[in-house]
N, C-alpha and C. Protein backbone atom coordinates (compact mmCIF):
# COMPACT_ATOMS: atom_id res chain seq x y z
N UNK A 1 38.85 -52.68 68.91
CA UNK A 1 39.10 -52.04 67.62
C UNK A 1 37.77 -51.75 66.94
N UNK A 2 37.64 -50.38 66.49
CA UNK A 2 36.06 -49.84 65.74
C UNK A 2 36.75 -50.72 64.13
N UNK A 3 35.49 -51.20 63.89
CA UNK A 3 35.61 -51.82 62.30
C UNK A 3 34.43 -50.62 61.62
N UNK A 4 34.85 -50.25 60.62
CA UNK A 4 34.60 -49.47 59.57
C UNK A 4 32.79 -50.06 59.14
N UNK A 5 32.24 -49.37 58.98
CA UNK A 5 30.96 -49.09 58.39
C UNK A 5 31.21 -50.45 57.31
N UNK A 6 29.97 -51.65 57.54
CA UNK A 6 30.52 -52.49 55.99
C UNK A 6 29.53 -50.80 54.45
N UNK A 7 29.89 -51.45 53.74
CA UNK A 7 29.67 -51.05 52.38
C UNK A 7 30.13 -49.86 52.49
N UNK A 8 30.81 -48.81 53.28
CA UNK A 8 31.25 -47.70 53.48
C UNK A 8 32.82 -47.79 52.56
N UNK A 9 33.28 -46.42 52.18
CA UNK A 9 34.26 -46.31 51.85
C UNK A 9 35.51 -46.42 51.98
N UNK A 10 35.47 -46.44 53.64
CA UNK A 10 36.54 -46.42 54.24
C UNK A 10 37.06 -48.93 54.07
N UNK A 11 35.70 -49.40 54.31
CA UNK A 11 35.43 -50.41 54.88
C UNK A 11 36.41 -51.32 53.43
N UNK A 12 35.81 -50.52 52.10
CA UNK A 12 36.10 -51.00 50.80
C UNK A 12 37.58 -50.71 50.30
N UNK A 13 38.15 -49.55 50.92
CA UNK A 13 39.57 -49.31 50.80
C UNK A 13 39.92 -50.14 51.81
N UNK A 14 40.12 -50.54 52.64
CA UNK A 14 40.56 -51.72 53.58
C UNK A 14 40.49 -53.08 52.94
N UNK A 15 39.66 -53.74 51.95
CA UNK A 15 39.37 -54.67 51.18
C UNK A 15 40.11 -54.36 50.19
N UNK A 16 40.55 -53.25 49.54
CA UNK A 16 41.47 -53.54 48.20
C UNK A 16 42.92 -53.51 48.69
N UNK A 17 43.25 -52.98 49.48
CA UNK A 17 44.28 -52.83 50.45
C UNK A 17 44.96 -54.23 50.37
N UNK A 18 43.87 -55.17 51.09
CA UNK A 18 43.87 -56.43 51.32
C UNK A 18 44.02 -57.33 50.68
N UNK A 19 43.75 -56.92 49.09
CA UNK A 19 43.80 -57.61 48.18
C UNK A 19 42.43 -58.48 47.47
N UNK A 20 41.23 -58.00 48.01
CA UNK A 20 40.27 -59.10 47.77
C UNK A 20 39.33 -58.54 46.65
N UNK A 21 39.44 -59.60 45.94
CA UNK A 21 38.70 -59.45 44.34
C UNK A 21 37.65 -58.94 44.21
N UNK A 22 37.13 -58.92 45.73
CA UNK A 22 35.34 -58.67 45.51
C UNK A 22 35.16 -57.21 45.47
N UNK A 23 36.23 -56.80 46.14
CA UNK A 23 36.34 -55.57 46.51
C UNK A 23 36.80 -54.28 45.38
N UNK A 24 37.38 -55.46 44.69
CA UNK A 24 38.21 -54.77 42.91
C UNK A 24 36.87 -54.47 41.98
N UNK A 25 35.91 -55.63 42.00
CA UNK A 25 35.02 -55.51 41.34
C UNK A 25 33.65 -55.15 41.69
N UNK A 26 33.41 -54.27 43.27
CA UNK A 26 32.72 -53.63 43.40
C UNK A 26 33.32 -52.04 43.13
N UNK A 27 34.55 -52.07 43.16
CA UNK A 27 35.28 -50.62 42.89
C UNK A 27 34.86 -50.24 41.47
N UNK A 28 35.02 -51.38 40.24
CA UNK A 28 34.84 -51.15 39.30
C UNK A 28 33.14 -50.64 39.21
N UNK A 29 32.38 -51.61 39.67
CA UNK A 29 30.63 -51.38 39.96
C UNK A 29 30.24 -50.23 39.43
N UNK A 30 31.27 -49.39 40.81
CA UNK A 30 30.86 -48.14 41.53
C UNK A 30 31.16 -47.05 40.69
N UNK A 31 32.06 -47.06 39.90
CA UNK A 31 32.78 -46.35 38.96
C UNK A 31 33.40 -46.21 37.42
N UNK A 32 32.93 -47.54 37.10
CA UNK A 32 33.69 -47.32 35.52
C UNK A 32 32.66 -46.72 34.98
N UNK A 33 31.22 -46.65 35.32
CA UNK A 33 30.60 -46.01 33.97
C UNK A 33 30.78 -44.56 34.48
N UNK A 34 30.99 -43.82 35.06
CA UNK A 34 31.39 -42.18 35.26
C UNK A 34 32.74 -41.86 34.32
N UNK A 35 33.77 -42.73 35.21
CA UNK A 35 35.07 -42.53 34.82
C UNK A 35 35.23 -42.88 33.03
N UNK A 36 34.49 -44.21 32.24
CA UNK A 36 34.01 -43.95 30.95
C UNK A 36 33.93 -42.78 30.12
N UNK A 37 32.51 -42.22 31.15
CA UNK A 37 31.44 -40.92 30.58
C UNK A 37 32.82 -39.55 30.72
N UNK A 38 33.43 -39.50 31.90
CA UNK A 38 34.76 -38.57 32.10
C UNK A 38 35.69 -38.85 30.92
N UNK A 39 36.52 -39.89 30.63
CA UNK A 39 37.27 -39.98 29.78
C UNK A 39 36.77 -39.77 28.10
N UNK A 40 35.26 -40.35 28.29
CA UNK A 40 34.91 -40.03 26.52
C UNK A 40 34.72 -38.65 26.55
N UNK A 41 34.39 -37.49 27.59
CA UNK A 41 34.18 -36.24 27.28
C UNK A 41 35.41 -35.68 26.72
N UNK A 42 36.75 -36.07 27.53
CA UNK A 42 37.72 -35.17 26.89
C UNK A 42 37.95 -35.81 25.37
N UNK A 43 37.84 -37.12 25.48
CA UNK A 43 38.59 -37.67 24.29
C UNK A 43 38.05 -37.83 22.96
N UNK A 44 36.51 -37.27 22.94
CA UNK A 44 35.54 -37.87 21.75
C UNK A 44 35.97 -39.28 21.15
N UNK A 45 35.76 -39.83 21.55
CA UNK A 45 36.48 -41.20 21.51
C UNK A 45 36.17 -42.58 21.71
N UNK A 46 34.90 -43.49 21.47
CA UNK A 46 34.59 -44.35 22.61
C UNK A 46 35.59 -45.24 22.50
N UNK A 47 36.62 -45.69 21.94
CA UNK A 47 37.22 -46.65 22.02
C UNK A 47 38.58 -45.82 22.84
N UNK A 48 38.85 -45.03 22.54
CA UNK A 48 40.20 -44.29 23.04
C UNK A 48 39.42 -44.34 24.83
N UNK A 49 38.27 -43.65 25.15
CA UNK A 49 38.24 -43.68 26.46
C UNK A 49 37.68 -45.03 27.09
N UNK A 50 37.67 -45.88 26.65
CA UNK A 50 37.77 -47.36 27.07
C UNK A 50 38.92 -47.72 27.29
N UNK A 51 39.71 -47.57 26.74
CA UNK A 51 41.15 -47.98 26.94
C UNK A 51 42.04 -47.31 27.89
N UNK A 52 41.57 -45.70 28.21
CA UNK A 52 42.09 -44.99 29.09
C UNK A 52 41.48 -45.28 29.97
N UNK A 53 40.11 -45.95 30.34
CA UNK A 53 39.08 -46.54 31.38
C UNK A 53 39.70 -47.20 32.05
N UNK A 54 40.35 -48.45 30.99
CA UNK A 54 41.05 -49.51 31.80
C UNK A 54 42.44 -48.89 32.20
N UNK A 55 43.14 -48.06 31.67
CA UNK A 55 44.27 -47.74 32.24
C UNK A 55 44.10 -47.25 33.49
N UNK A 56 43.11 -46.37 33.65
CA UNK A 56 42.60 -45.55 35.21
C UNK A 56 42.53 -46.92 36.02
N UNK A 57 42.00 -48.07 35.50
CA UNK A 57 41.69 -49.06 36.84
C UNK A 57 42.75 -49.81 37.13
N UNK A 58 43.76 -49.60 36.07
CA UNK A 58 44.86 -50.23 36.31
C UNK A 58 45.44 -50.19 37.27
N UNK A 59 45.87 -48.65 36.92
CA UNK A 59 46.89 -47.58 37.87
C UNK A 59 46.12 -47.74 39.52
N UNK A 60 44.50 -47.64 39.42
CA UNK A 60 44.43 -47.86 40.43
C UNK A 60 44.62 -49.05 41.58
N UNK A 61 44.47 -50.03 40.83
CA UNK A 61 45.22 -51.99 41.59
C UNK A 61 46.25 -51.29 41.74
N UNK A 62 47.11 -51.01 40.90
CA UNK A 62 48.75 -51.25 41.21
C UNK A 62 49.03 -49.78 42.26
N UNK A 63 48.05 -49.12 42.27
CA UNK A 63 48.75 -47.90 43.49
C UNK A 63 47.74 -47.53 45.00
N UNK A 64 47.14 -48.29 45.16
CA UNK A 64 46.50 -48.15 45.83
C UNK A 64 47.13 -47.90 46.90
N UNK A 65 47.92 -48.74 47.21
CA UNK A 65 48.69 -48.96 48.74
C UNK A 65 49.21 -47.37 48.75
N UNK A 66 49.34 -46.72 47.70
CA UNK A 66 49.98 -45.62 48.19
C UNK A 66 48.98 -44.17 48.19
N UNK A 67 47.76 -44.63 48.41
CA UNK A 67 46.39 -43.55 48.39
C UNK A 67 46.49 -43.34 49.81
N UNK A 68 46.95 -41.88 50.44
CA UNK A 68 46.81 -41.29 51.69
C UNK A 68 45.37 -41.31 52.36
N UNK A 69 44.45 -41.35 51.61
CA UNK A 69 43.14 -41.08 52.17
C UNK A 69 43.05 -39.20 52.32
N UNK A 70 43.87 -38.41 51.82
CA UNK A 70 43.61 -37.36 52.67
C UNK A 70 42.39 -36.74 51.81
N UNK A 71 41.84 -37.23 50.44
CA UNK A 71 40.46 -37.08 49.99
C UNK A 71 39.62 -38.45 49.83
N UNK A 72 38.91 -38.45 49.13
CA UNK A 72 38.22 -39.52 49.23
C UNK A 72 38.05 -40.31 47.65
N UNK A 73 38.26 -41.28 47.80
CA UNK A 73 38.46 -42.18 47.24
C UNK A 73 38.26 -42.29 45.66
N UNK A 74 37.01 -41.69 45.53
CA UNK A 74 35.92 -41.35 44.25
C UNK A 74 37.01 -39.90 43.61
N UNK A 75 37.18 -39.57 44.46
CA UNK A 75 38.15 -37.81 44.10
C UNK A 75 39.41 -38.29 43.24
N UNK A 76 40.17 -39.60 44.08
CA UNK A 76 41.63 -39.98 43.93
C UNK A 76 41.43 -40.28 42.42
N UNK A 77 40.32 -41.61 42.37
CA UNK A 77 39.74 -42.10 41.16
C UNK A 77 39.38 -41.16 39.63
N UNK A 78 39.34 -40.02 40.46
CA UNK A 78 38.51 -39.14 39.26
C UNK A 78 39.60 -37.91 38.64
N UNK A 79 40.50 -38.12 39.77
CA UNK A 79 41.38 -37.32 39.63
C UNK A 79 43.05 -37.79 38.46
N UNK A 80 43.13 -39.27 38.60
CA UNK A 80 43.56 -40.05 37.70
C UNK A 80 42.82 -40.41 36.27
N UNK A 81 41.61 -40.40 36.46
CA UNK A 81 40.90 -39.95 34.94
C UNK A 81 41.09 -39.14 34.32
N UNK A 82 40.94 -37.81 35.18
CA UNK A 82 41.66 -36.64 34.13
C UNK A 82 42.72 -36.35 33.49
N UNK A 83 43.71 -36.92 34.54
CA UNK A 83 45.07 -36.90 34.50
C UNK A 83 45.83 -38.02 33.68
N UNK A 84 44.94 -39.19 33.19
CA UNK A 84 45.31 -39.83 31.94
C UNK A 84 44.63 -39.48 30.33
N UNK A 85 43.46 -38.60 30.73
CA UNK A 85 42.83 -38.29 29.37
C UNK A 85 43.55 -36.76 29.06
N UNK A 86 44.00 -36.23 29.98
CA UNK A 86 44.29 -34.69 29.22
C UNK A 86 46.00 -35.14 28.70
N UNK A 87 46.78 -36.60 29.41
CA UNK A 87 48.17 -37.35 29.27
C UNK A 87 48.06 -37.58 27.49
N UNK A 88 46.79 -38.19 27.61
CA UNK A 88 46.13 -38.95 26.06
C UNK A 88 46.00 -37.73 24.73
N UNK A 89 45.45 -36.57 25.49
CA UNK A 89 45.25 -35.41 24.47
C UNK A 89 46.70 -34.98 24.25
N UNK A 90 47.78 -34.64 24.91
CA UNK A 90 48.94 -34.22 25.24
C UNK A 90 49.65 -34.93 23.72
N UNK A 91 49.73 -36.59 24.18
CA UNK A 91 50.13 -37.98 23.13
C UNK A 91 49.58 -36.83 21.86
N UNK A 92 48.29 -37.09 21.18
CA UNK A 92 48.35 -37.08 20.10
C UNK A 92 48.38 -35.66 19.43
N UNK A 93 48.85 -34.34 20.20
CA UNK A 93 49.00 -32.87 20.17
C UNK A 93 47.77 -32.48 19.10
N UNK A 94 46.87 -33.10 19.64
CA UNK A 94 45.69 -32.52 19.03
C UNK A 94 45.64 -31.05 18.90
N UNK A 95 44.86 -30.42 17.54
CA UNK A 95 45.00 -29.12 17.25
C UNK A 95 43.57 -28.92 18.14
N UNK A 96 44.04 -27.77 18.50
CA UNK A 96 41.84 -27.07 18.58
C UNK A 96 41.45 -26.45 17.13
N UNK A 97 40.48 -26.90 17.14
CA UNK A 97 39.53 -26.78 16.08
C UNK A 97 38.69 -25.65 16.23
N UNK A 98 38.71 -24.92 14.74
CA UNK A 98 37.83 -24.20 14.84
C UNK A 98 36.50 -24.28 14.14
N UNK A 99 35.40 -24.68 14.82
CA UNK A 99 34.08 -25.08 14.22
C UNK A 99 32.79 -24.13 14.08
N UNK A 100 31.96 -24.12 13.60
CA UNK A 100 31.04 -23.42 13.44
C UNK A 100 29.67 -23.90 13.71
N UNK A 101 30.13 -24.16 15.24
CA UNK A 101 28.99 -24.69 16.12
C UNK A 101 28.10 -23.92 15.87
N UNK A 102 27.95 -23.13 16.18
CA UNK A 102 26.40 -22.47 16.10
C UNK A 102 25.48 -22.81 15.28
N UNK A 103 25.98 -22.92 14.04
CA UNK A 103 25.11 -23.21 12.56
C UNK A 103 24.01 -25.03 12.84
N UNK A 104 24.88 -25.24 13.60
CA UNK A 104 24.63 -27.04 13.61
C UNK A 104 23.65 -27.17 14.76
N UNK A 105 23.29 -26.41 15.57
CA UNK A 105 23.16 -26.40 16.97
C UNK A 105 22.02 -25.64 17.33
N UNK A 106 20.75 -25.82 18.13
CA UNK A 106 20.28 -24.88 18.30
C UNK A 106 20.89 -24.05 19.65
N UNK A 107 21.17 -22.91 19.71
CA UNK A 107 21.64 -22.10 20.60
C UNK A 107 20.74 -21.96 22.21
N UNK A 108 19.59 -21.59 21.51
CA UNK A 108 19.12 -21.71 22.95
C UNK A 108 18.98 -23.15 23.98
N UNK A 109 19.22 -23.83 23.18
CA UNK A 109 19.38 -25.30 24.26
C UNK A 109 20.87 -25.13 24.53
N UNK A 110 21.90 -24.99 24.03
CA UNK A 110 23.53 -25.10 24.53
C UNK A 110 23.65 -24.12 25.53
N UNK A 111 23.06 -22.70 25.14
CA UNK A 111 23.08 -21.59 26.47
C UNK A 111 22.56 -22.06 27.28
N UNK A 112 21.48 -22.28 27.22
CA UNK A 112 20.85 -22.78 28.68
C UNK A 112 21.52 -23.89 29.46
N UNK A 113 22.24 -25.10 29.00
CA UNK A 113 22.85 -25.84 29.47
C UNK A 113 24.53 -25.19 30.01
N UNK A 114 25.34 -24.34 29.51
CA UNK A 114 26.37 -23.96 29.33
C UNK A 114 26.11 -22.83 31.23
N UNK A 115 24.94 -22.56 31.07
CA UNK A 115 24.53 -21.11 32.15
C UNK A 115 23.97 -22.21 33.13
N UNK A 116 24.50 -23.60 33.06
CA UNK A 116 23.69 -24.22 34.45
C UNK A 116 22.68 -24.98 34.50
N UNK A 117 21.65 -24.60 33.29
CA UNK A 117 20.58 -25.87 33.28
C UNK A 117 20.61 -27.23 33.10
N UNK A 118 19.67 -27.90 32.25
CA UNK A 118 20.06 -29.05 32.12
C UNK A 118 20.92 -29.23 31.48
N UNK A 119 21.47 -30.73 31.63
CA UNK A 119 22.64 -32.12 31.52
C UNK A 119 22.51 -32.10 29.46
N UNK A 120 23.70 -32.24 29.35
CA UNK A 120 23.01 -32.22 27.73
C UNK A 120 22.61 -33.54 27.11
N UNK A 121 22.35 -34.35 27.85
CA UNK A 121 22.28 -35.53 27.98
C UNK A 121 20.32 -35.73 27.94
N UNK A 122 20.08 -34.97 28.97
CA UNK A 122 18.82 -34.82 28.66
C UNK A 122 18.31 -33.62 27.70
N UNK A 123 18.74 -32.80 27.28
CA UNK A 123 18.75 -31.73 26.83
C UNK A 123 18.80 -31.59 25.01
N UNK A 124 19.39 -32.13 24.56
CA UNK A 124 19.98 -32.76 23.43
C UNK A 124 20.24 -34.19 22.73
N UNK A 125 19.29 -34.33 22.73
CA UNK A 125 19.43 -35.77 21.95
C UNK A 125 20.33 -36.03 21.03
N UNK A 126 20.29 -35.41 19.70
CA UNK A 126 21.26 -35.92 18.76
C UNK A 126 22.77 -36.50 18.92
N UNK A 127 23.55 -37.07 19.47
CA UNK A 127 24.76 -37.40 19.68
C UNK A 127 25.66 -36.18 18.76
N UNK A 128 25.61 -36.46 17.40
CA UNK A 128 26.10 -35.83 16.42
C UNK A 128 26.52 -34.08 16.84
N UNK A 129 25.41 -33.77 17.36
CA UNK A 129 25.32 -32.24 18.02
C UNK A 129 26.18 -32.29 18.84
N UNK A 130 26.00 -33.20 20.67
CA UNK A 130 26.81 -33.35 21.32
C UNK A 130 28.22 -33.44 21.20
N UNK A 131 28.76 -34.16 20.16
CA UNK A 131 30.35 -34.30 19.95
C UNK A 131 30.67 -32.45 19.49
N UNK A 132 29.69 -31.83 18.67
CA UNK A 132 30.15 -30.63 18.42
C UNK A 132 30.03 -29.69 19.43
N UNK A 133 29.30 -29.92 20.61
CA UNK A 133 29.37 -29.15 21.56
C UNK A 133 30.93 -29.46 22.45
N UNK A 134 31.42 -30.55 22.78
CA UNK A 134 32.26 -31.55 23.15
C UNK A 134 33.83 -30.22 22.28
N UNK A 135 33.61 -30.87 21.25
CA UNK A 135 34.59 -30.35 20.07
C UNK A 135 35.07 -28.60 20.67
N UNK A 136 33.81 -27.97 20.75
CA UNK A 136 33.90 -26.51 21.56
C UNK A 136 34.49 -26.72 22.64
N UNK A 137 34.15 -27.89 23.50
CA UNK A 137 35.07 -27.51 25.03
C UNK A 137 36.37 -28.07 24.64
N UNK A 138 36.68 -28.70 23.59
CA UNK A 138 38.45 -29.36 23.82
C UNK A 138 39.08 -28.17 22.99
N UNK A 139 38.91 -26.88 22.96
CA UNK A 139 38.86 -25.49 22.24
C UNK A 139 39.60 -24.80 23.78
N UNK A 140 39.10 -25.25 24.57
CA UNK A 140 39.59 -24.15 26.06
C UNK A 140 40.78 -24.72 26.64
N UNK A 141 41.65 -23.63 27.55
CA UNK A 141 42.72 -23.82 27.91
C UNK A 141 42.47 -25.47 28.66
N UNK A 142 43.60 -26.00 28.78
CA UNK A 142 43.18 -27.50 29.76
C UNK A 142 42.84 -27.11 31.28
N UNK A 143 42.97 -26.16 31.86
CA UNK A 143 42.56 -25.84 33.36
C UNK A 143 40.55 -25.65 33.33
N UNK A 144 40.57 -24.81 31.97
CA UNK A 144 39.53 -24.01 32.07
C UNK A 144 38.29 -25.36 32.14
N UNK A 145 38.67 -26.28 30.58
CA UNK A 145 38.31 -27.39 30.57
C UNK A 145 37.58 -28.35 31.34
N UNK A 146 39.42 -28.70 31.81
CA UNK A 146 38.49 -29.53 33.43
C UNK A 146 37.68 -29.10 34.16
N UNK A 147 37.64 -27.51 34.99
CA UNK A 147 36.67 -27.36 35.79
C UNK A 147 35.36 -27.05 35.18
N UNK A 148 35.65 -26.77 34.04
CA UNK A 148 34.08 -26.34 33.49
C UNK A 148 33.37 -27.96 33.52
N UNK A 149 33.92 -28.66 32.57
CA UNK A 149 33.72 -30.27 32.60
C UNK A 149 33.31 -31.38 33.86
N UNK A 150 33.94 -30.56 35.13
CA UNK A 150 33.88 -31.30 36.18
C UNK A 150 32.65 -30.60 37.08
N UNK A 151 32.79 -29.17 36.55
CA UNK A 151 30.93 -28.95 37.04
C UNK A 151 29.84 -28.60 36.35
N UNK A 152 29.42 -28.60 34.76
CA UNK A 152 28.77 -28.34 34.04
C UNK A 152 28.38 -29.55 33.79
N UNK A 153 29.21 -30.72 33.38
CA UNK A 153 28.43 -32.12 33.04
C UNK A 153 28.39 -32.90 33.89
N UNK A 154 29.65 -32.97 35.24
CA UNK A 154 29.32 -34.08 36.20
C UNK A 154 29.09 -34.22 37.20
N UNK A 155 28.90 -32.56 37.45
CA UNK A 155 27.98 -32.28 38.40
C UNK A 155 28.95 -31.86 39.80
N UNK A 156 29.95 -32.03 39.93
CA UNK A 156 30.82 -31.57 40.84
C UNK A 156 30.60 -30.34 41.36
N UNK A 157 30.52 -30.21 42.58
CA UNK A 157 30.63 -29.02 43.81
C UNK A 157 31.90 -28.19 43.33
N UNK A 158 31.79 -26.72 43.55
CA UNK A 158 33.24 -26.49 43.20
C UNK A 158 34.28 -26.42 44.67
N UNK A 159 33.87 -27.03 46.13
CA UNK A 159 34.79 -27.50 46.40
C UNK A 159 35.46 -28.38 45.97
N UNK A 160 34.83 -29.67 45.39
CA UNK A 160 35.03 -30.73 45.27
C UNK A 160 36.23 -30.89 44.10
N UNK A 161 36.09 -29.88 42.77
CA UNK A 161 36.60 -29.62 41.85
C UNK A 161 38.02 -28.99 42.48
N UNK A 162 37.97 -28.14 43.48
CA UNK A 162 38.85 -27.58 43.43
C UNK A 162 39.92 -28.55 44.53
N UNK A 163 39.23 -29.59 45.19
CA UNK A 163 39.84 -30.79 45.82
C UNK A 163 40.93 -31.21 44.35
N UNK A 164 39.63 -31.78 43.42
CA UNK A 164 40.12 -32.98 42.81
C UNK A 164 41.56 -31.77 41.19
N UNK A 165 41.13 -30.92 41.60
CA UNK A 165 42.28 -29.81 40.54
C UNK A 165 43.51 -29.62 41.59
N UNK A 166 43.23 -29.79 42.60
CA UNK A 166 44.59 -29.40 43.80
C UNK A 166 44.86 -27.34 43.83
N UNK A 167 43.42 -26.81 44.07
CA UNK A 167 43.63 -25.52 43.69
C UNK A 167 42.44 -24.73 44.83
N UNK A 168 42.26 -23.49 44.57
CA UNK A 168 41.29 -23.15 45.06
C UNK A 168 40.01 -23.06 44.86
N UNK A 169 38.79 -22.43 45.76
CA UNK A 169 37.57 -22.75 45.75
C UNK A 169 37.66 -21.11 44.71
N UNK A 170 37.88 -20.17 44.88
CA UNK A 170 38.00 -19.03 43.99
C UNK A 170 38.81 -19.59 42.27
N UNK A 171 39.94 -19.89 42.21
CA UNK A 171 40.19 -20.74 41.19
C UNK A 171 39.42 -21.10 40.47
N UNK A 172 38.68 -21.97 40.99
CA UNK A 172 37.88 -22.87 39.92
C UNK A 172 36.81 -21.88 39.65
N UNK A 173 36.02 -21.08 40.55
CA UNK A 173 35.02 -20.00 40.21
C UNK A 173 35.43 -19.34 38.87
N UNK A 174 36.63 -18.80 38.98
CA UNK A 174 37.17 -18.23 37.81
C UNK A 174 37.51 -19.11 36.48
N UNK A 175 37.90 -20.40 36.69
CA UNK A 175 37.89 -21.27 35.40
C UNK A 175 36.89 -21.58 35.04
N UNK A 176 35.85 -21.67 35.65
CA UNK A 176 34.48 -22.03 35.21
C UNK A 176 33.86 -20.90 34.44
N UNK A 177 33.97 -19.46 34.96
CA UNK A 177 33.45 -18.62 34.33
C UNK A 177 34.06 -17.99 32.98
N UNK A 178 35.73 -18.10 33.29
CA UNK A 178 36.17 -17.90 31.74
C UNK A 178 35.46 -18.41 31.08
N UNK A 179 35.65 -20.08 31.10
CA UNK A 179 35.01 -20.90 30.07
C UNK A 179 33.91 -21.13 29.63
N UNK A 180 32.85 -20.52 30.31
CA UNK A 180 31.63 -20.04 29.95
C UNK A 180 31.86 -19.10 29.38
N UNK A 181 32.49 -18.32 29.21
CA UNK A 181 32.59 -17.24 27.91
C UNK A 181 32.43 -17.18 27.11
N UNK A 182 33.71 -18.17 26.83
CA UNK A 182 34.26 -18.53 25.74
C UNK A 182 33.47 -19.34 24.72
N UNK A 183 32.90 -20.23 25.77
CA UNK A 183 32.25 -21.34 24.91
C UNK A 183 30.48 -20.71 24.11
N UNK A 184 30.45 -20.37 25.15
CA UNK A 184 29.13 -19.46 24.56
C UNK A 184 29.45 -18.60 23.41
N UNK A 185 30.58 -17.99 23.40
CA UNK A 185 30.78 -16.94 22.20
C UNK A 185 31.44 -17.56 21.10
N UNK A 186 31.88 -18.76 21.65
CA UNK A 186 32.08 -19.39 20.54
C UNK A 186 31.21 -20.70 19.53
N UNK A 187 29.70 -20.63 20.29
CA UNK A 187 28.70 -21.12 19.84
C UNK A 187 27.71 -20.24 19.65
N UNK A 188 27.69 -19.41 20.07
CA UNK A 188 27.25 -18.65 19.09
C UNK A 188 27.47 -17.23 18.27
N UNK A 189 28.83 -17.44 17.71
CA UNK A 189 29.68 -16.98 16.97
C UNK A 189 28.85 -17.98 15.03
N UNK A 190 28.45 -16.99 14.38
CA UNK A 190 28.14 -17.64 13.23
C UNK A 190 29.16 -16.85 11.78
């Protein structure tokens, strides 16, 4: 019998499978601060996406046994993040807002980040700014959202996106680019 790569993915889904703690809390290691950084983007929220944090790790103990493998593991994980924070936006029928980003913001740092450059993370310091850039993306349809979200801030391949959306590699090309539209014209819209 071939045994699985240790520290490999495959090796670590065989360990939670199994039931072993070590294996729960290298899962967590590996992943709560993304899945965090994922859930506070949709939710502006740090306490709301803490709580949806732990719900994602929940769901994941209690369903594991029923993860096909037919993506990979980090995908399944990331793909239940979304799918409890856009559940969470749904809950409280949040309005979209209409803000007047631009005024607050300098423009040429959000374009440049919005068209691909840097992370706004490095890009933008002020937090305060950030939530209003944030505020602009929970403004776009929820498709457009996620994929813009899943490759503008976290860096996702748009295969990968279009894995973890259950859609196509053209699809997501097109949700990404609406939402660059939008968001641009609506930051710098004064």
């Amino acid at each position: 019998m071939i045994r699985p790569e240790k520290g490999s993915e495959t090796e670590l889904l065989i360990r939670l499978r199994d039931g072993d703690p070590s294996a729960f809390n290298e899962l967590l290691r590996l992943h709560s601060s993304r899945v965090l950084n994922t859930c506070y983007r949709f939710l502006l929220n740090r306490q709301d996406a803490e709580d949806i944090s732990q719900e994602v790790f929940l769901e994941v103990y209690q369903s594991i046994h029923t993860f096909s493998g037919k993506s990979r593991l980090s995908t399944w994980i990331y793909r239940i993040a979304v799918a409890k924070s856009l559940d969470e936006l749904k809950k409280r029928k949040r309005k979209k807002r209409i803000s007047s980003v631009g005024k607050m913001l300098q423009i040429d740092q959000v374009s440049e980040w919005i068209s691909g450059g840097t992370m706004p993370d490095k890009k933008i310091q002020d937090e305060e700014q950030l939530e209003e850039i944030s505020r602009a993306l929970s403004s776009l349809p929820d498709h457009q959202r996620v994929a813009f979200t899943l490759s503008k801030i976290d860096g996702y391949s748009n295969d990968e996106i279009a894995e973890i959306m259950k859609t196509t590699k053209v699809a997501v090309e097109s949700l990404i680019s609406r939402a660059r539209k939008k968001v641009i014209n609506r930051l710098t819209r004064i």
